[in-house]
Protein backbone atom coordinates (compact mmCIF):
# COMPACT_ATOMS: atom_id res chain seq x y z
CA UNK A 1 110.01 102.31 86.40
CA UNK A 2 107.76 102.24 83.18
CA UNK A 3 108.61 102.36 79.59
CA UNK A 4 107.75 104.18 76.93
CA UNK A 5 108.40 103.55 72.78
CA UNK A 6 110.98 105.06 70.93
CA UNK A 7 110.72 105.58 67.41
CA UNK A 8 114.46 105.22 65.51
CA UNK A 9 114.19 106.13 62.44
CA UNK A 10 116.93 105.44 60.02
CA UNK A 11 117.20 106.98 56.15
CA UNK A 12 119.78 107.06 53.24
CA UNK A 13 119.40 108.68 50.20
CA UNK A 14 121.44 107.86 47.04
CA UNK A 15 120.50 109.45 43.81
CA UNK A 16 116.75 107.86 43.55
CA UNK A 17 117.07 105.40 45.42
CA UNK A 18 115.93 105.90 48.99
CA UNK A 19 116.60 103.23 51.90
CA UNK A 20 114.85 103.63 55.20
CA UNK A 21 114.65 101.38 58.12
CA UNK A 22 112.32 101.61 60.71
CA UNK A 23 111.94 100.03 64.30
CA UNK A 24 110.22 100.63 67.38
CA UNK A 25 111.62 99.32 70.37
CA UNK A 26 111.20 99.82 73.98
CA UNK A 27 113.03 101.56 76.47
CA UNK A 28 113.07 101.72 80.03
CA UNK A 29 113.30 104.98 82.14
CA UNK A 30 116.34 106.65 81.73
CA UNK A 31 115.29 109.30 84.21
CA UNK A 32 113.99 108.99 87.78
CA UNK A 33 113.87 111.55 90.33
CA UNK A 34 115.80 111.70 93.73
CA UNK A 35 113.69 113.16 96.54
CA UNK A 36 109.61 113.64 96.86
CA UNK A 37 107.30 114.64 94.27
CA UNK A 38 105.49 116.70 94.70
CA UNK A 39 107.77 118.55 97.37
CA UNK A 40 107.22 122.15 99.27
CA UNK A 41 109.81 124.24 100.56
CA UNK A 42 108.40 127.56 103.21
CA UNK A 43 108.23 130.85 101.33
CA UNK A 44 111.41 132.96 101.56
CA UNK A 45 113.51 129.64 102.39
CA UNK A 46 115.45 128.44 99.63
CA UNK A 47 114.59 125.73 97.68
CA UNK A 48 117.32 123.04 97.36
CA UNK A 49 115.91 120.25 94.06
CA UNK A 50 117.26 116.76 94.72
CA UNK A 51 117.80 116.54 91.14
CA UNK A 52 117.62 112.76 89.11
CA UNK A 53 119.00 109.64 88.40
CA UNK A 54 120.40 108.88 85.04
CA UNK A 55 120.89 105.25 83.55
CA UNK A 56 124.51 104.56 83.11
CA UNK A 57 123.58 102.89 79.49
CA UNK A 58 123.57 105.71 77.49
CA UNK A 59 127.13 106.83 76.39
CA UNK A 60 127.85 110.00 78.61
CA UNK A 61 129.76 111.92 75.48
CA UNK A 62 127.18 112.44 73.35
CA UNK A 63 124.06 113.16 75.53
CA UNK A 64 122.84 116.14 77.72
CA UNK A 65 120.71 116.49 80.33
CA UNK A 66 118.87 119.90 80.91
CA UNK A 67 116.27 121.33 83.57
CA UNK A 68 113.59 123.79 82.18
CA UNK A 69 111.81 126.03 85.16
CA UNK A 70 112.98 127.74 88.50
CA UNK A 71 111.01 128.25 91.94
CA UNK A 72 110.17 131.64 93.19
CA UNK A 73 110.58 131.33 96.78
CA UNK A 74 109.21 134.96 97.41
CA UNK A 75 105.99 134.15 96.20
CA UNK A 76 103.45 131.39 96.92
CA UNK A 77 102.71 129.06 94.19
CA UNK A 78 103.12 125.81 92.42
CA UNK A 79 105.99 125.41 89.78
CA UNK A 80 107.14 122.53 87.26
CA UNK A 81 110.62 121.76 87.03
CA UNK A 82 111.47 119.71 83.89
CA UNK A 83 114.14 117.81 83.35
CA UNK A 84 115.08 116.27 79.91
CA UNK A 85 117.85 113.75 78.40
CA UNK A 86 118.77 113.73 74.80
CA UNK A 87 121.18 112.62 72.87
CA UNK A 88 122.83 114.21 69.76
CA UNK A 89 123.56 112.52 66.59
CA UNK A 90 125.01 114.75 63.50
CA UNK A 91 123.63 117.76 65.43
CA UNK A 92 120.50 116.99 65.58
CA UNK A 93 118.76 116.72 68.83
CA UNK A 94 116.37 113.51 69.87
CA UNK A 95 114.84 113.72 73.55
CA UNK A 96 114.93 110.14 75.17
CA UNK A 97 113.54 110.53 78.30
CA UNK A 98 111.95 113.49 80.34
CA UNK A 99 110.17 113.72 83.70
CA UNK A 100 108.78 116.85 85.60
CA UNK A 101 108.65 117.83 89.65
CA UNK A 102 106.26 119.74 91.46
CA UNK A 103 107.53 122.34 94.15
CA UNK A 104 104.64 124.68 95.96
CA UNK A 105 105.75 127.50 97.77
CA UNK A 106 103.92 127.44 101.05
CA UNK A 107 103.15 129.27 104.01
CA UNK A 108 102.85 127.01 106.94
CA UNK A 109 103.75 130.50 109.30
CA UNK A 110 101.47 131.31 111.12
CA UNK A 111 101.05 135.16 112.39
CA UNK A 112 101.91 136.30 115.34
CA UNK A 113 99.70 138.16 117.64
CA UNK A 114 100.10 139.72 121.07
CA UNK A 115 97.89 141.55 123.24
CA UNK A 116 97.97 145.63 123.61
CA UNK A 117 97.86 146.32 127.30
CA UNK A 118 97.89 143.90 130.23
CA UNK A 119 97.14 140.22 129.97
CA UNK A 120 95.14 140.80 133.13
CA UNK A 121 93.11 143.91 133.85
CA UNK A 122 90.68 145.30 136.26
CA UNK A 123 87.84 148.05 136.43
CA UNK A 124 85.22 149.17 138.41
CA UNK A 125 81.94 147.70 138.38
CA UNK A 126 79.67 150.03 135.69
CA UNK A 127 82.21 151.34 134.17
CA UNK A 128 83.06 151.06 130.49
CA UNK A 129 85.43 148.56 129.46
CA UNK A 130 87.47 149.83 126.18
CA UNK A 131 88.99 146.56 124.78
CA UNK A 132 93.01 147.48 123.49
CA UNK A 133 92.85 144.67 121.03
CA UNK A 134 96.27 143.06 119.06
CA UNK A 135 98.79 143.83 117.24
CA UNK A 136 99.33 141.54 114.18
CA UNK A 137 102.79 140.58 112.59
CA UNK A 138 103.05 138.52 109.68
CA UNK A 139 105.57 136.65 107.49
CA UNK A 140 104.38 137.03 104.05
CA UNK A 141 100.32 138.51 103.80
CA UNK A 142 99.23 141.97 104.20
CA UNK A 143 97.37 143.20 107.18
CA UNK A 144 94.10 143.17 105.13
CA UNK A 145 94.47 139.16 104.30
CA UNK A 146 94.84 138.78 107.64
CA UNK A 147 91.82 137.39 109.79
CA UNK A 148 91.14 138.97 113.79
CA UNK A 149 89.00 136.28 115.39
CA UNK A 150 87.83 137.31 118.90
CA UNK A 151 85.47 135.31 121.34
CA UNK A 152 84.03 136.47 124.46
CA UNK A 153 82.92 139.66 126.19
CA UNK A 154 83.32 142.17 129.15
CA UNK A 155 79.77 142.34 131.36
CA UNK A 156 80.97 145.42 133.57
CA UNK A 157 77.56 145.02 135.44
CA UNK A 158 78.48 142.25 137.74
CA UNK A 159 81.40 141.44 139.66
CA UNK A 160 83.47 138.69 138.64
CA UNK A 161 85.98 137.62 135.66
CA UNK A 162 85.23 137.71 132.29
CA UNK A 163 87.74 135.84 129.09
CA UNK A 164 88.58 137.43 126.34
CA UNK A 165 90.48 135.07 123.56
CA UNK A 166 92.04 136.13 120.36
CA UNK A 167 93.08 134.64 117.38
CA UNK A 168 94.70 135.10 113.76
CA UNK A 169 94.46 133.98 110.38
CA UNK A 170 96.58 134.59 107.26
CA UNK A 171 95.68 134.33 103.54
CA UNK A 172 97.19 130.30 103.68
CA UNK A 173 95.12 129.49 106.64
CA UNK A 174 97.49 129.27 109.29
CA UNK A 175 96.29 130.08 112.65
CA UNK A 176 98.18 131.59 115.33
């Protein structure tokens, strides 16, 4: 837990007279945040923060703590959640301490394929083989992001067995 230096700044004015006082002094983290950062949560799950720690020093009454962002969990990303403490004296507001979170929205689904047809098929030698493919299904990209990897091939001119294997791959790189 590092510090940082916080300027208080004290002034009184009387007629023509002004009196001001000025000290720096240092201040140890008033803020520290539960759970990881950075931290992911799967698109379309929601996103549950841990939220932070506050020092017990500061007299609860007169300060606030507030968290600036939110996470889209329909839509892949990275977003900054930022919390801040101040304190209010006369109304006006003085920020002691504030600290930030990272949250991506991932997809770590991967698609889902399954063969059209038979997983096992035979034809006559010579003849043509007509390959039925996949059918793709997919969490979160479109069909068009998505990837089709096939290795191998059907030699109809000999007897024997010939592999076929198929693969997918969405927009985030998952493979299926």
């Amino acid at each position: 837990a590092g510090c940082y230096e916080v300027k208080l700044i004290v002034g009184r004015g009387v007629q023509y007279d002004t009196i001001s006082y000025s000290c720096a002094i240092k201040v140890p983290r008033i803020l520290n945040l539960k759970g990881p950062n950075p931290d992911s949560v799967e698109v379309y799950y929601n996103y549950w923060e841990y939220g932070v720690e506050v020092d017990s020093f500061w007299p609860i009454y007169k300060t606030h703590l507030s968290i600036d962002g939110k996470v889209d969990n329909y839509l892949i990303g990275q977003y900054i959640l930022k919390y801040s403490f101040y304190y209010i004296i006369s109304g006006d507001l003085f920020i002691i301490d504030s600290i930030e979170r990272i949250v991506y929205v991932v997809d770590k689904t991967p698609p889902s394929i399954s063969l059209n047809g038979y997983g096992l098929m035979q034809i006559d030698i010579f003849c043509t083989f007509t390959d039925p493919g996949v059918t793709i299904s997919e969490n979160y990209w479109g069909l068009p992001e998505i990837k089709i990897h096939k290795i191998g091939s059907v030699d109809s001119s000999k007897f024997g067995f010939d592999t076929l294997y198929y693969w997918a791959e969405d927009g985030s790189g998952t493979l299926s």
